[in-house]
C-alpha atoms as a PDB file:
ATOM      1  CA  UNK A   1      19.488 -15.342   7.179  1.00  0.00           C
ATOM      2  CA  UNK A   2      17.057 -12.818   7.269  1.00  0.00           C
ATOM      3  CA  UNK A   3      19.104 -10.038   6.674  1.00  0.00           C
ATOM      4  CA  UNK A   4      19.632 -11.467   3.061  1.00  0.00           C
ATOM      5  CA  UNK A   5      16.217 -12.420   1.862  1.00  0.00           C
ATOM      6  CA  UNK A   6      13.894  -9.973   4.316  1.00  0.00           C
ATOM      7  CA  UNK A   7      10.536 -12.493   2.823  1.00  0.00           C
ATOM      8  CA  UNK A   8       8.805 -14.454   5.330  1.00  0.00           C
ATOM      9  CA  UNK A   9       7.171 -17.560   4.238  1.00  0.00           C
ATOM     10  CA  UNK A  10       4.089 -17.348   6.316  1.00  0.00           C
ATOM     11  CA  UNK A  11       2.106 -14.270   7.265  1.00  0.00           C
ATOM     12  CA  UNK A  12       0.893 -14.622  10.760  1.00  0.00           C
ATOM     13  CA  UNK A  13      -0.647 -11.050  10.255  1.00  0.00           C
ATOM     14  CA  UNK A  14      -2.536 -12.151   7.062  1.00  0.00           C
ATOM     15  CA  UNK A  15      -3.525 -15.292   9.009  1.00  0.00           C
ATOM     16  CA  UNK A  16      -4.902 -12.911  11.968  1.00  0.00           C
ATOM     17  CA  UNK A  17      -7.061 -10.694   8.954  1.00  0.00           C
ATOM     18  CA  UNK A  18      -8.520 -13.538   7.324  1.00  0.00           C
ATOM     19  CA  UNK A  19      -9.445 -14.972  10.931  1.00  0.00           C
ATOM     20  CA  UNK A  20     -11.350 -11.729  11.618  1.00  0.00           C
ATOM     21  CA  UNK A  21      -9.075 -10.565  14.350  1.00  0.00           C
ATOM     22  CA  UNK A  22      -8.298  -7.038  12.955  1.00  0.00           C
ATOM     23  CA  UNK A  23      -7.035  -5.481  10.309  1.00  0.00           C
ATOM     24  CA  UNK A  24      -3.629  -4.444   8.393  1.00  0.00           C
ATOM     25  CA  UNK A  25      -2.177  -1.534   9.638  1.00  0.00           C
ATOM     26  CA  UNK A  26       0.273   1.318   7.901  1.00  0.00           C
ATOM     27  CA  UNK A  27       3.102  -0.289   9.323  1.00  0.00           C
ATOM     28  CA  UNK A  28       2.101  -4.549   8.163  1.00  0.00           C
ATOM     29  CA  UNK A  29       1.185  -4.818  11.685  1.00  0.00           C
ATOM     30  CA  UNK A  30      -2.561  -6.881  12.352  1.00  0.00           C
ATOM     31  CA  UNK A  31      -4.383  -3.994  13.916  1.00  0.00           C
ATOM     32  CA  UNK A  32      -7.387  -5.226  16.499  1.00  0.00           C
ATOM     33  CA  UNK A  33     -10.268  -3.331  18.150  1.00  0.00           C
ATOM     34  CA  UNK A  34      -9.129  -4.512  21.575  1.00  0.00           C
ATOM     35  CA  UNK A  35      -5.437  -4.147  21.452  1.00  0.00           C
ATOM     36  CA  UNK A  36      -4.373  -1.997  18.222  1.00  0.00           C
ATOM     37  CA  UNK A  37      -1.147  -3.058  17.064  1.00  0.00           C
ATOM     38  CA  UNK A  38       0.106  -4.112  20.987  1.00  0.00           C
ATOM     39  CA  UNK A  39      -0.115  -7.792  19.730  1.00  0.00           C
ATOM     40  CA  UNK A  40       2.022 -10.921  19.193  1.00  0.00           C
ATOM     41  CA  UNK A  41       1.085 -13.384  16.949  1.00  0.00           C
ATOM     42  CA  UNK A  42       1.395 -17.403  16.943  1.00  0.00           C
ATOM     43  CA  UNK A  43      -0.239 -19.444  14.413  1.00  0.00           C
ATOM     44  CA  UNK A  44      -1.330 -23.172  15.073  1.00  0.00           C
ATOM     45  CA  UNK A  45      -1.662 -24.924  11.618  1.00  0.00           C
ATOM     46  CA  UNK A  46      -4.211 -27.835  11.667  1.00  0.00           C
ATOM     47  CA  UNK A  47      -6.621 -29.774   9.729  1.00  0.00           C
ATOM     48  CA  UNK A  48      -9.525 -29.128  12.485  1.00  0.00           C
ATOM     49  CA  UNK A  49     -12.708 -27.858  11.226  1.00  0.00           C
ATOM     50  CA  UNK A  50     -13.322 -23.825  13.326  1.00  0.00           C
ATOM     51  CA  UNK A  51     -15.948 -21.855  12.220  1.00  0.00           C
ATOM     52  CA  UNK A  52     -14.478 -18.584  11.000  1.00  0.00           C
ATOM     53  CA  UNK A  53     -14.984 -15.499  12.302  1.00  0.00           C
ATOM     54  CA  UNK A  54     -15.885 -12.651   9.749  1.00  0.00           C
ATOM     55  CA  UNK A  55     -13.373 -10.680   8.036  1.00  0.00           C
ATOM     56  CA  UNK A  56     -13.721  -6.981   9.631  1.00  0.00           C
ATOM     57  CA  UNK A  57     -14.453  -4.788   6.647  1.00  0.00           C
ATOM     58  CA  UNK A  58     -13.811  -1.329   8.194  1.00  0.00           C
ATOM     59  CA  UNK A  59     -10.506  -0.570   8.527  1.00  0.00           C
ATOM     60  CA  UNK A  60      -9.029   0.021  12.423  1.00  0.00           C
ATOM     61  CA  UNK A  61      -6.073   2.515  10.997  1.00  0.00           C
ATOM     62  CA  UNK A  62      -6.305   5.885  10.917  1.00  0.00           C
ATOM     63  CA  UNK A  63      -3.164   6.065   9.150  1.00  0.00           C
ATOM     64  CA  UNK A  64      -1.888   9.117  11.824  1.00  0.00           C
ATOM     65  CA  UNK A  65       1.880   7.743  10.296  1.00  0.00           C
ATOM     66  CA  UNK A  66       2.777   7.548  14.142  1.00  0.00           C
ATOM     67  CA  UNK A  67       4.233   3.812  13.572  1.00  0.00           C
ATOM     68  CA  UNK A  68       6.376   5.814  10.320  1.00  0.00           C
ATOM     69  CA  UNK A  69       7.341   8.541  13.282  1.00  0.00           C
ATOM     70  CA  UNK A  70       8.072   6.159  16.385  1.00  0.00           C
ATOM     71  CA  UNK A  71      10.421   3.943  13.692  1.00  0.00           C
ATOM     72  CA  UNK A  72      14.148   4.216  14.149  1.00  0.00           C
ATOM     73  CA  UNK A  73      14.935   3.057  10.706  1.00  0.00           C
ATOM     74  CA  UNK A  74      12.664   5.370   9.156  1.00  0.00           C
ATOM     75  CA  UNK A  75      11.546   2.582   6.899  1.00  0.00           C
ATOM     76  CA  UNK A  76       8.367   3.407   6.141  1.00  0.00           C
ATOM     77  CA  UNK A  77       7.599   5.280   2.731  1.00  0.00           C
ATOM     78  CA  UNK A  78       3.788   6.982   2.581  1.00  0.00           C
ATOM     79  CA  UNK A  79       1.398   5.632  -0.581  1.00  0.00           C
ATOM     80  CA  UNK A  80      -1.828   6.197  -1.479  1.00  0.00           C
ATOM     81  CA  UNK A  81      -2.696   2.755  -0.530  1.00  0.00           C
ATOM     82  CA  UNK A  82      -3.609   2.463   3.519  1.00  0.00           C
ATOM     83  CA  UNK A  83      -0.336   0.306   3.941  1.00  0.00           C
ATOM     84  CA  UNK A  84       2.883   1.887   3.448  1.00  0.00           C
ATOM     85  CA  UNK A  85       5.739   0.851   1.497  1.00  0.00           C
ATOM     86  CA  UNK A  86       8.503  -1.179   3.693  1.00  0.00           C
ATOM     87  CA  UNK A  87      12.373  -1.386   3.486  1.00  0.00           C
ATOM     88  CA  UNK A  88      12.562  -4.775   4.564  1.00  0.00           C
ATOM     89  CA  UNK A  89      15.833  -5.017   4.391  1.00  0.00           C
ATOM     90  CA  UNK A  90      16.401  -1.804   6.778  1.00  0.00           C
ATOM     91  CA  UNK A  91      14.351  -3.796   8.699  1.00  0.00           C
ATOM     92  CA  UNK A  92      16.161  -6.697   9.075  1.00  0.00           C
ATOM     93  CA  UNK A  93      18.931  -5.201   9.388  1.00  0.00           C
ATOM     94  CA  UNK A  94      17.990  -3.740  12.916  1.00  0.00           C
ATOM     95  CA  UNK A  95      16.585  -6.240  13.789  1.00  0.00           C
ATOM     96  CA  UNK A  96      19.452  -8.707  13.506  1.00  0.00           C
ATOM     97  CA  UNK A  97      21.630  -5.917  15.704  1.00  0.00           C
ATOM     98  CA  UNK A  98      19.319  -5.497  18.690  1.00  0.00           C
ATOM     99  CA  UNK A  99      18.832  -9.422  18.672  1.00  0.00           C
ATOM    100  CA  UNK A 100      22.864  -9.323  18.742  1.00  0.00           C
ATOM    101  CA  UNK A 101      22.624  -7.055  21.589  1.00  0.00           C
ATOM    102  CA  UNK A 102      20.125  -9.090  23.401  1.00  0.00           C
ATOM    103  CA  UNK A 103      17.713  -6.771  23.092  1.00  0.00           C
ATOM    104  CA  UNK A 104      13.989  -7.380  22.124  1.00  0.00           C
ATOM    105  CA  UNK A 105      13.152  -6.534  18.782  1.00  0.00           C
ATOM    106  CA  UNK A 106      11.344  -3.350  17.988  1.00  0.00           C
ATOM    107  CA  UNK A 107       7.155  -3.524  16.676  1.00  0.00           C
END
């Protein structure tokens, strides 16, 4: 269960930065100059040869800690780094109780 080991096994948001569609927000969200963070991401694994694009090297967050304000866990813990610390766990842990509810999770 997540709830237990909050560690996913695949990064579909690391997948979407190394593809070139945006960058890593504050909050571990994939960040892209169309969208910002209002994206959901599927990844299709496969042996085909795609020409990549290139990895954007400027960085779309601000870091205006809105994501760390808007968050009802208040899971989000400032650095110096661009990406904040995470309790996962906290995380999880609402996740797994709005998913109970039959609600759609928050991000």
């Amino acid at each position: 269960m997540l709830v237990d080991k909050p560690i996913a096994a695949f990064s579909h948001v690391l997948a979407g930065k190394y593809a070139g569609l945006g960058t890593i927000g504050y909050n571990h969200t994939l960040l892209t100059k169309e969208f910002g963070p209002r994206v959901r991401l599927v990844s299709v694994l496969t042996d085909a040869i795609i020409p990549p694009d290139e990895v954007l090297k400027n960085e779309l967050c601000i870091k205006c800690e809105m994501c760390k304000k808007c968050c009802a866990t208040q899971a989000f813990t400032t650095t110096e780094n661009i990406i904040a610390e995470m309790d996962k766990k906290k995380c999880a842990e609402y996740h797994y109780r709005l998913k109970k509810a039959f609600c759609y999770p928050c991000g």
